[in-house]
Structures are given as structure tokens and as C-alpha cells.
Protein backbone atom coordinates (compact mmCIF):
# COMPACT_ATOMS: atom_id res chain seq x y z
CA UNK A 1 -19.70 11.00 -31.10
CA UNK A 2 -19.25 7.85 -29.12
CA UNK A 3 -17.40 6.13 -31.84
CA UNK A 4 -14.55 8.43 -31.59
CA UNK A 5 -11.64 7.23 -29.69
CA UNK A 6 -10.99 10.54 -27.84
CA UNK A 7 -14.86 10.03 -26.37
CA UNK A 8 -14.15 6.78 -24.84
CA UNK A 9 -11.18 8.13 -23.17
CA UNK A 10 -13.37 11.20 -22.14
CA UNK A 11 -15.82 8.76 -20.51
CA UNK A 12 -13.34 7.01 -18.72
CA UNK A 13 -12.13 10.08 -17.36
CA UNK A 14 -15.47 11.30 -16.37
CA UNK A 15 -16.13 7.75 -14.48
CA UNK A 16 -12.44 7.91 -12.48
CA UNK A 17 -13.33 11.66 -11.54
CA UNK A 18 -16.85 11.32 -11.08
CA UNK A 19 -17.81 8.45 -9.91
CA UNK A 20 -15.07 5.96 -8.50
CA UNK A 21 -13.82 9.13 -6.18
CA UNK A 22 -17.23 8.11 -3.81
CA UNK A 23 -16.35 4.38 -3.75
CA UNK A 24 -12.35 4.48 -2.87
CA UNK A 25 -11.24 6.41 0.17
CA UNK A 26 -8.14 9.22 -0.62
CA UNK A 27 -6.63 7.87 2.61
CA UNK A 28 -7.09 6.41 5.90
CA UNK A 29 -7.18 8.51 9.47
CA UNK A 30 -5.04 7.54 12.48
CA UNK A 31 -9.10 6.89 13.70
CA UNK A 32 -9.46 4.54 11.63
CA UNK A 33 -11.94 5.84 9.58
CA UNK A 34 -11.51 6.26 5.60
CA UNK A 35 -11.29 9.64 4.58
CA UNK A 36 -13.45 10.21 1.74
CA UNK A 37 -13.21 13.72 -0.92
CA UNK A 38 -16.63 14.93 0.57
CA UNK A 39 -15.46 15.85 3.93
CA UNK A 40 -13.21 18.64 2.34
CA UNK A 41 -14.47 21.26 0.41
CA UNK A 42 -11.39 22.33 -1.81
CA UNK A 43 -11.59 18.87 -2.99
CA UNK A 44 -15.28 18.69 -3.45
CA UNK A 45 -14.96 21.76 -5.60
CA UNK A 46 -11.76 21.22 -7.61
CA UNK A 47 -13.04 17.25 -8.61
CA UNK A 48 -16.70 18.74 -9.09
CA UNK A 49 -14.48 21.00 -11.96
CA UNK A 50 -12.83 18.45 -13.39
CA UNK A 51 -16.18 16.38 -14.00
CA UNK A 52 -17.80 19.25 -15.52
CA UNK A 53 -14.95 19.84 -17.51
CA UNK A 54 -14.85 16.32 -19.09
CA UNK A 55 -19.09 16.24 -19.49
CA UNK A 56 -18.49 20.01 -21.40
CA UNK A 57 -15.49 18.13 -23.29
CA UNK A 58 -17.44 15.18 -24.49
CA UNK A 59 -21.23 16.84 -25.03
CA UNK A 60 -18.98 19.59 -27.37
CA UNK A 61 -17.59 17.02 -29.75
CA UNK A 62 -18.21 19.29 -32.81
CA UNK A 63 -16.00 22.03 -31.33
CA UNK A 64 -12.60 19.59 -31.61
CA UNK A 65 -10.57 22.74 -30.53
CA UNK A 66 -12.38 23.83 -27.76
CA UNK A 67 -12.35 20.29 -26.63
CA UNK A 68 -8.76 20.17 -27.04
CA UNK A 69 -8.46 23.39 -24.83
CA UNK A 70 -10.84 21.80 -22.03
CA UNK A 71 -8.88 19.06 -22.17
CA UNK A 72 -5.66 21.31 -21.41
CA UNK A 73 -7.36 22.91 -18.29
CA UNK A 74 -8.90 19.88 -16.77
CA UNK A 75 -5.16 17.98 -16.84
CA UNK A 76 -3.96 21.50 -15.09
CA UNK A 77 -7.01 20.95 -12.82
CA UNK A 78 -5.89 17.54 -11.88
CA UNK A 79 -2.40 18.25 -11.57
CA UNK A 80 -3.89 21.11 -9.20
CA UNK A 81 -5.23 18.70 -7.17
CA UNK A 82 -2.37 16.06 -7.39
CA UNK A 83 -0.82 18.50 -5.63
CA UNK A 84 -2.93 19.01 -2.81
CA UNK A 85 -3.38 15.28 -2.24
CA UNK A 86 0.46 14.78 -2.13
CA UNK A 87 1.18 18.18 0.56
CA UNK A 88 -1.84 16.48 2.77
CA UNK A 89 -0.10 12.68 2.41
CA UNK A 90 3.59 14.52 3.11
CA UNK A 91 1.45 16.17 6.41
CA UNK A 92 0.10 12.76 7.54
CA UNK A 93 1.56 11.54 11.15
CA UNK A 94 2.83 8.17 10.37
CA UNK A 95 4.73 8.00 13.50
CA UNK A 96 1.75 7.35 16.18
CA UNK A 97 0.83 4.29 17.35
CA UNK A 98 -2.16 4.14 14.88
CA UNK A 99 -0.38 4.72 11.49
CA UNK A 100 -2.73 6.17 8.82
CA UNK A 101 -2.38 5.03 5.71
CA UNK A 102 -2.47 6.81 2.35
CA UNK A 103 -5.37 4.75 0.03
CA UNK A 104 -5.15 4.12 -3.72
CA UNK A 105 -7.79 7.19 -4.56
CA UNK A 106 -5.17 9.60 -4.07
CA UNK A 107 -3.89 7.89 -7.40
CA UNK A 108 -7.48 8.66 -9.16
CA UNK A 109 -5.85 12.22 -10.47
CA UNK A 110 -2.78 10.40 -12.14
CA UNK A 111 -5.38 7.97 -14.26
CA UNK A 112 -7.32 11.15 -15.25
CA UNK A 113 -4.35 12.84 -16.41
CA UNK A 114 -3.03 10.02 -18.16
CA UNK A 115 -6.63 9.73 -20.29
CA UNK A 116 -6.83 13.06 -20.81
CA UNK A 117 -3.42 13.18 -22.29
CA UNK A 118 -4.76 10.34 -24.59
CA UNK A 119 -8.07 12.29 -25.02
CA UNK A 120 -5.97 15.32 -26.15
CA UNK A 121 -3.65 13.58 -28.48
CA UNK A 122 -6.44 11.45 -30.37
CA UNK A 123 -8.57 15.40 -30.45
CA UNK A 124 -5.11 16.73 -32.09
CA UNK A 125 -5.06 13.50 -34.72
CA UNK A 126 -8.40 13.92 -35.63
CA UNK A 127 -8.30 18.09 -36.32
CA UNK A 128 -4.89 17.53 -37.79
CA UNK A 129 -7.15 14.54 -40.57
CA UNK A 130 -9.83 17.39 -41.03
CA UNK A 131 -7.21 20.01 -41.96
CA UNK A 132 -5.58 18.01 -44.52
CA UNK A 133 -8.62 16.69 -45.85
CA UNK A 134 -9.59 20.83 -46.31
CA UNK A 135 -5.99 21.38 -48.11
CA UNK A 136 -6.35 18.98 -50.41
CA UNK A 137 -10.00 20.45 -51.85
């Protein structure tokens, strides 16, 4: 399981979505205050999905296509919640005398993606090894 390339990947995943999201702030209010996922609940929710999603993907490393599959819906997940993050930074005032700023962990979706596009395409190598190992017996 863990030696698998696609796992690794998976992991990393699951510690950018699950755990680094409670240590770097999305963004920063006009307040002053970091603004952290918690305080909304659509984000809450859709990042709560995506770590599920990657702890189903690597605990079901036997099933390489459903993997694959979870893999598929967790990227559409993120890019689901790419989304949102970028409408809510377009819908920031800027033009105040306090500016809020838009942080780095609005970035944590595009470093899931780009693992789990990795993840995918190491799950697709390694069913496309097992099928030609079945052709040639």
C-alpha cells in the first residue's frame, strides 16, 4: 500500500486538505483578523469531502479503479471549491483604508489538484501494468 507511488501522493493530498487548511488562513479581513475555512460552512463541508474522499482513495488501494474514479470526483471537488475561493477574493473590498489581503491557503485547492492529477495518472500506470501482465497469461 504505502509503497505505491500513487499513495504517497494520496497522503500528501490528504495533509494539504486536511490538515494545513487549520494552520494557513484563506485570507485576511479588512479587521484584521485571518479568516480561517471554519467560520464558513460551505467550506467546512466541501474540504471535509475532499478529505474523506482522499482517506476512502488511499484505505481502497485494492480497488485501483474505484480509486481512480475517487480521484476524478475529489479534483471536481476541489475545482468546486477553487471556485468559490476565487468569486469570494473577486468580492473582497480592496479599496478601504484597511486593505484585506488574500492569504496563500486559498492556493491549498491548486496543490490538491495538482497531486491528485499525479495520484490519478500513477493509479492509470499501475492498472494499465496489471492488464498487460493478464494478456500475456
Amino acid at each position: 500500500m504505502i509503497q505505491r507511488i500513487q499513495t504517497v501522493y494520496l497522503i500528501l493530498t490528504f495533509i494539504v486538505t486536511g490538515v494545513l487548511v487549520f494552520f494557513i488562513p484563506l485570507w485576511t479581513l479588512s479587521n484584521g483578523k485571518a479568516f480561517y475555512f471554519m467560520q464558513d460552512q460551505v467550506y467546512t463541508v466541501l474540504l471535509g469531502l475532499s478529505t474523506m474522499l482522499t482517506i476512502i482513495s488511499i484505505i481502497s488501494y485494492k480497488k485501483r479503479q474505484n480509486q481512480f474514479v475517487m480521484g476524478r470526483l475529489n479534483i471536481i471537488l476541489n475545482l468546486i471549491l477553487l471556485g468559490l475561493f476565487v468569486y469570494r477574493s473577486l468580492n473582497l473590498s480592496g479599496e478601504t483604508v484597511t486593505v484585506s489581503e488574500k492569504g496563500i491557503g486559498m492556493f491549498l485547492p491548486i496543490v490538491a489538484i495538482v497531486l491528485l492529477v499525479l495520484a490519478n495518472k500513477a493509479i492509470k500506470k499501475d492498472e494499465d501494468l496489471v492488464k498487460s501482465v493478464d494478456r500475456l497469461r
